[in-house]
Protein backbone atom coordinates (compact mmCIF):
# COMPACT_ATOMS: atom_id res chain seq x y z
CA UNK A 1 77.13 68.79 65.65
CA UNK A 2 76.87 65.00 65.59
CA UNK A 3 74.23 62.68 65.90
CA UNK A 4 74.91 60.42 68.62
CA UNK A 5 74.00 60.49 72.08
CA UNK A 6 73.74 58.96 74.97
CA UNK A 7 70.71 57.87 77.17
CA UNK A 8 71.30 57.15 81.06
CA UNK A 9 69.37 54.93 83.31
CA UNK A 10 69.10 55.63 87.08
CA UNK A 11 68.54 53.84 90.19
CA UNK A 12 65.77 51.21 89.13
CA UNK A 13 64.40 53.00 85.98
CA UNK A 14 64.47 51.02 82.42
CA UNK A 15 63.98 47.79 80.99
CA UNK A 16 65.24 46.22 78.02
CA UNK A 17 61.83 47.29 76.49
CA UNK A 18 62.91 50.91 77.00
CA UNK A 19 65.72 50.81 75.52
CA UNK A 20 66.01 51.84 71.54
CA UNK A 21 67.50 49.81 68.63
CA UNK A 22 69.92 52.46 67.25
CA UNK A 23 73.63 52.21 66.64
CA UNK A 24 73.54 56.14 67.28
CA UNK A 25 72.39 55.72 70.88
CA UNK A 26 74.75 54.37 73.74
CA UNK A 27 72.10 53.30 76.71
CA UNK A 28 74.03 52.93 80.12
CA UNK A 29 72.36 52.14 83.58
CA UNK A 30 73.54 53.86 86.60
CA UNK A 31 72.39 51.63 89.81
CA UNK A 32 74.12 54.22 92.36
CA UNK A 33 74.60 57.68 93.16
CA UNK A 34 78.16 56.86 93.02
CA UNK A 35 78.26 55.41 89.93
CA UNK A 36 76.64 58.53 87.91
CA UNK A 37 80.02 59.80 87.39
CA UNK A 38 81.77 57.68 85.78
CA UNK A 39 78.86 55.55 83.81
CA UNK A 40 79.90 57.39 80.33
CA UNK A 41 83.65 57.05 80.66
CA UNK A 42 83.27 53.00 81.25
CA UNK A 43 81.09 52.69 78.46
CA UNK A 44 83.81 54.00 76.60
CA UNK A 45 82.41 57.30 75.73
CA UNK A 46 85.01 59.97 74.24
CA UNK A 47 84.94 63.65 74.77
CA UNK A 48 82.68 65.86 72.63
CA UNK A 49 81.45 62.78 70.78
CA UNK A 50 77.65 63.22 71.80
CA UNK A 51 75.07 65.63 70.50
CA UNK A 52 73.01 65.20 73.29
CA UNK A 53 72.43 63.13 76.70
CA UNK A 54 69.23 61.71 78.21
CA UNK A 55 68.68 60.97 81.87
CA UNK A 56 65.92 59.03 83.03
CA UNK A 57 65.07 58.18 87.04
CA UNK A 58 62.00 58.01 89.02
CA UNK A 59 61.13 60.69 91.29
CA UNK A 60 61.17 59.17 94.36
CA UNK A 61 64.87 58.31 94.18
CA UNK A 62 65.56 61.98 93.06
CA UNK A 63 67.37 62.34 96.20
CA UNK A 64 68.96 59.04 96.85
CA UNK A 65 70.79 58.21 93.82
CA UNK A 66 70.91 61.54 91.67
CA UNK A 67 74.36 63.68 92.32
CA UNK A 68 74.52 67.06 91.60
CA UNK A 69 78.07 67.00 91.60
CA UNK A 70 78.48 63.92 89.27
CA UNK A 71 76.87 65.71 86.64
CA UNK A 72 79.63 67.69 85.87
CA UNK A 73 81.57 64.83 84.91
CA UNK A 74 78.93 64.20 81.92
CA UNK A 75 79.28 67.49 80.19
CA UNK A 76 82.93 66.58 78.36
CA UNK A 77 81.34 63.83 76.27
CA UNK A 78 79.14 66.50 75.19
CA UNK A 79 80.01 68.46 71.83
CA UNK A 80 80.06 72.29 72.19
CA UNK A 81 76.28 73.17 72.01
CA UNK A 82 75.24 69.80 73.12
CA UNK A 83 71.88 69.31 75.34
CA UNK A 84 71.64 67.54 78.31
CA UNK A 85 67.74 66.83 79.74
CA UNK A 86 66.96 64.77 82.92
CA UNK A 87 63.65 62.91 82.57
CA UNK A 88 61.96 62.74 86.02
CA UNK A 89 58.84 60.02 85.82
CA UNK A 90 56.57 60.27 88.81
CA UNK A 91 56.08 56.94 90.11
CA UNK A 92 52.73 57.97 91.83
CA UNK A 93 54.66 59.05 94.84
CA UNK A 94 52.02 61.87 97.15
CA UNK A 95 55.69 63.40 98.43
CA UNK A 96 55.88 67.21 97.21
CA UNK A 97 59.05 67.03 95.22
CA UNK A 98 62.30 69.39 95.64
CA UNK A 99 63.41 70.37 91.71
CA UNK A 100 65.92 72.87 93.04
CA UNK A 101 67.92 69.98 92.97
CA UNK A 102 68.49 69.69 89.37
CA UNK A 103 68.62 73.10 88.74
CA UNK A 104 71.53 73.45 90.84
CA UNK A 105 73.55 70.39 89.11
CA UNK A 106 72.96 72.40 85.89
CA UNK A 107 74.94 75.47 87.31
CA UNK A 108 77.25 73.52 88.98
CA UNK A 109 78.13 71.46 85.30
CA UNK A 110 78.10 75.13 83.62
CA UNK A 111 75.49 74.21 81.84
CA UNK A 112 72.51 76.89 80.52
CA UNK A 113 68.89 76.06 81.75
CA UNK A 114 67.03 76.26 78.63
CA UNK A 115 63.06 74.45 79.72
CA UNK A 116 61.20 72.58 82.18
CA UNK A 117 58.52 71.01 81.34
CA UNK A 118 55.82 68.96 82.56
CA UNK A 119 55.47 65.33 81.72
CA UNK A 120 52.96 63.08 82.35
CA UNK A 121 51.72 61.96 85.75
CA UNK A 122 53.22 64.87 87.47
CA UNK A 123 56.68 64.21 86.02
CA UNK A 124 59.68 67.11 84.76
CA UNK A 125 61.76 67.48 81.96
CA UNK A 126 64.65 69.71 82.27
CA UNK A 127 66.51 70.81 79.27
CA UNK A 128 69.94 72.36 79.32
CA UNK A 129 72.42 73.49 76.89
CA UNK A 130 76.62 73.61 76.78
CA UNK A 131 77.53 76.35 75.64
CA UNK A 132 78.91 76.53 71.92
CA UNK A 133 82.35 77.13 70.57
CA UNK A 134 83.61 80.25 70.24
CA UNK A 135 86.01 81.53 68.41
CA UNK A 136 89.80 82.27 70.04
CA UNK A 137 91.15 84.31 66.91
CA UNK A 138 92.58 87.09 67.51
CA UNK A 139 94.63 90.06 65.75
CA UNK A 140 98.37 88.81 65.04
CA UNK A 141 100.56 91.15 67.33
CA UNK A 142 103.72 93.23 64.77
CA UNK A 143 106.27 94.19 66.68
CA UNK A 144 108.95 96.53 65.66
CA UNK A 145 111.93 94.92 65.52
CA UNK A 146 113.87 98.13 63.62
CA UNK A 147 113.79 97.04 59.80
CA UNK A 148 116.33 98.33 57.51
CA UNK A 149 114.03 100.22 55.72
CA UNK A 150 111.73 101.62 58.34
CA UNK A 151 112.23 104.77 59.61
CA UNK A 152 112.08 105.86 63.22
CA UNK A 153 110.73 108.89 64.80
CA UNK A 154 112.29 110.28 68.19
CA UNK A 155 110.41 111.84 70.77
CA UNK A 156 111.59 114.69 72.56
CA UNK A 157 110.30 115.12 75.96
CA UNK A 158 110.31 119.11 77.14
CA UNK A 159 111.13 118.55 80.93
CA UNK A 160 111.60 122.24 81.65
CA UNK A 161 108.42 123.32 83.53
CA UNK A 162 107.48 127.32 83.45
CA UNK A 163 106.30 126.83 86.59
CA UNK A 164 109.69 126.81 88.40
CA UNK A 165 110.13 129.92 88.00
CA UNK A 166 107.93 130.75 90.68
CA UNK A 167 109.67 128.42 92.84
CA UNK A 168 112.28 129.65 96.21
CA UNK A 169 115.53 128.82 96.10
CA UNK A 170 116.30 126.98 99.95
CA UNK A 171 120.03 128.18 99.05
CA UNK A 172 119.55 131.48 97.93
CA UNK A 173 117.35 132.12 101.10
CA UNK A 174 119.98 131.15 103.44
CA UNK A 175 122.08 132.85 101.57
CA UNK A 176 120.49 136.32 101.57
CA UNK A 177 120.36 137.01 97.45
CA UNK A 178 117.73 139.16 96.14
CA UNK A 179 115.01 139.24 97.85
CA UNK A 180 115.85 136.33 100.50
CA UNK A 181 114.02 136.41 103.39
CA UNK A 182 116.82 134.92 105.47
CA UNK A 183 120.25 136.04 105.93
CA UNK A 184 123.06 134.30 107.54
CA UNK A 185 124.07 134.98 111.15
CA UNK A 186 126.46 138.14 111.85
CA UNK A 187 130.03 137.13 112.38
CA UNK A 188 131.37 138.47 115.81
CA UNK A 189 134.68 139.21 116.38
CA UNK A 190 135.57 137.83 119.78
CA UNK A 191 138.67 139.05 120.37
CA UNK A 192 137.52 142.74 120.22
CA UNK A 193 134.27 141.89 122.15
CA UNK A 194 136.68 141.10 125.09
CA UNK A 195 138.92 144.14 124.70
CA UNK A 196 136.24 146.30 124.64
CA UNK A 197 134.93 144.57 128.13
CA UNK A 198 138.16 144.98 129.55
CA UNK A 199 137.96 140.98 129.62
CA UNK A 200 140.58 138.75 128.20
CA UNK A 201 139.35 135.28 130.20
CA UNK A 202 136.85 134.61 127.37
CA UNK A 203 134.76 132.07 129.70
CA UNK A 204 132.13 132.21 132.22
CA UNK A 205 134.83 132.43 135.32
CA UNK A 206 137.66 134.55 135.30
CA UNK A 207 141.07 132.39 133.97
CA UNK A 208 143.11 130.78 137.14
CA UNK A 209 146.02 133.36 136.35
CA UNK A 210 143.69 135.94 135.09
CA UNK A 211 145.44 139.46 134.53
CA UNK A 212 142.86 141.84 132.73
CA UNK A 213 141.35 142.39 135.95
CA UNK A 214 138.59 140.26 135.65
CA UNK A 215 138.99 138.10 138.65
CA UNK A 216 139.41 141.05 141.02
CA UNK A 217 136.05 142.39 139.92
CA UNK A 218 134.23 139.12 140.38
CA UNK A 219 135.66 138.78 143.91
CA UNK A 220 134.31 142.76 144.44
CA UNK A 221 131.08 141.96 143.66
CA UNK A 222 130.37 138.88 145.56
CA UNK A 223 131.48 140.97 149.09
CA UNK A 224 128.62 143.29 148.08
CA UNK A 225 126.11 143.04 150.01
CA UNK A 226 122.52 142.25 148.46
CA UNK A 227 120.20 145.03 147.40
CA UNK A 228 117.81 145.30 150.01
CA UNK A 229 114.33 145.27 148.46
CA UNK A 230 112.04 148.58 149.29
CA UNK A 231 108.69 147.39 147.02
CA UNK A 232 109.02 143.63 148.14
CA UNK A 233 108.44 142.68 144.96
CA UNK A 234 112.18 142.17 143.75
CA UNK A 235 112.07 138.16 144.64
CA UNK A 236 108.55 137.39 142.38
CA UNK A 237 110.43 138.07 138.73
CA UNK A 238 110.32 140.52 136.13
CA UNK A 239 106.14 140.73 135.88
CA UNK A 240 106.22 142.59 139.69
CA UNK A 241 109.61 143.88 139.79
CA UNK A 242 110.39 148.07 139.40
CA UNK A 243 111.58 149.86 136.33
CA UNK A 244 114.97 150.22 137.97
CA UNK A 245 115.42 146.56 139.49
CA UNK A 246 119.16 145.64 139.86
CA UNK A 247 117.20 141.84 139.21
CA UNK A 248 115.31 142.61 135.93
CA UNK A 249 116.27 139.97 133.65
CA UNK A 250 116.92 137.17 136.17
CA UNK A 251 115.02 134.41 137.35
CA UNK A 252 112.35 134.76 140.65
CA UNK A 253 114.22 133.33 143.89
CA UNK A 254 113.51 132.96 147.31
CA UNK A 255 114.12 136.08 149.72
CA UNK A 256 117.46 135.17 151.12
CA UNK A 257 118.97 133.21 147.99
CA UNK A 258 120.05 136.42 145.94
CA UNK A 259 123.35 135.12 145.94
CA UNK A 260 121.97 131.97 144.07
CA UNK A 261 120.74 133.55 141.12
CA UNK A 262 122.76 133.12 137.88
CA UNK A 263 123.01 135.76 135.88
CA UNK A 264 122.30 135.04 132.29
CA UNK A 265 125.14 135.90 129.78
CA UNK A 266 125.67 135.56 126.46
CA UNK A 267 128.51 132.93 125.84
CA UNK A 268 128.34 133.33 121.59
């Protein structure tokens, strides 16, 4: 750590009395909050160059003239492990004092609070430290880059899980093998479906030049005249109507409006 270092004057504190006859010691005065910041720097001051740094103001221009934030801009000329202390003298001032204020510049600089102590006449000395050097070295990093004479291992990944076995095939289901639980649908022959009928239309009305007979059966039925209802109940739907209802199977309808009920067939 070197030797030199740096004392700072505040506001109205020092005198030429005050300050000491060393080459080792740079003593600059800081009239103004504003001027904290930069008071090293003009001096000509380089970076990490000081062991240590002294600040020196009177208490009752704690406030007024010391910057929390300029502090910060002290800590580079200070060598890795340097100490920085602010010297508050009490200038007999009654005013209870706020030291919160210092504290905070210290954590706002990155500095570690090391002491406080009392000084004379109700004055404070606070220490702090920057922390030292450490070290950045770290493990070199090999990398593989597939040397002539190094050999190289290949891994073979086993992808084939036991557990698939207890897994359903979607296709074999639809499919119906083994023991699927789903077959596909029947296939219906629709050309004997209509001979057996006696219907060769294939539609829901008989054809225009229909010859199997169907249109003349169609036009029978719709001259019959509706089934008269004996239980009454024919009309309300399948939940009321007989064993033997010529309706069972169609929708309820209005007494009146049999002639409007559809008869549901299958048109597969």
């Amino acid at each position: 750590m070197t030797s030199k270092s740096a004392t700072v004057h505040i506001g109205s504190y020092g005198s030429d009395a005050s300050a000491p006859a060393d080459d080792k010691v740079t003593v600059v005065k800081a009239p103004t909050k504003e001027s904290l910041s930069v008071c090293l720097s003009s001096a000509g001051v380089k970076r990490s160059s000081l062991g240590s740094i002294d600040i020196f103001l009177q208490s009752s221009e704690l406030l007024s003239h010391y910057d929390s934030l300029a502090l910060a801009s002290l800590v580079p000329s200070l060598c890795p492990g340097g100490s920085l202390s602010v010297h508050v003298a009490s200038d007999g001032s009654t005013e209870k004092m706020d030291w919160s204020v210092v504290m905070t510049s210290f954590v706002l600089a990155g500095l570690k609070t090391e002491s406080e102590q009392r000084s004379g006449k109700g004055g404070r000395i606070f220490t702090a430290r920057k922390a030292a050097a450490t070290s950045t070295t770290s493990a070199p990093t090999r990398l593989n880059l597939g040397g002539n004479n190094k050999k190289t291992s290949k891994v073979v990944l086993n992808l084939d899980d036991d557990d698939d076995d207890d897994q359903i095939d979607e296709d074999d289901l639809l499919a119906g093998v083994g023991d699927g639980m789903l077959a596909p649908p029947p296939v219906i022959d629709m050309e004997a479906r209509a001979k057996a009928a006696g219907d060769d239309c294939g539609g829901r009305k008989a054809c225009d030049d229909c010859t199997c007979g169907r249109a003349e059966r169609e036009t029978a039925e719709e001259k019959k005249e509706p089934h008269k209802s004996e239980c009454g109940n024919c009309s309300k739907g399948d939940a009321f109507r007989c064993a033997g209802c010529p309706y069972l199977g169609m929708p309820a309808f209005r007494e009146g409006e049999e002639h409007l009920v559809l008869k549901l067939q299958d048109d597969v």
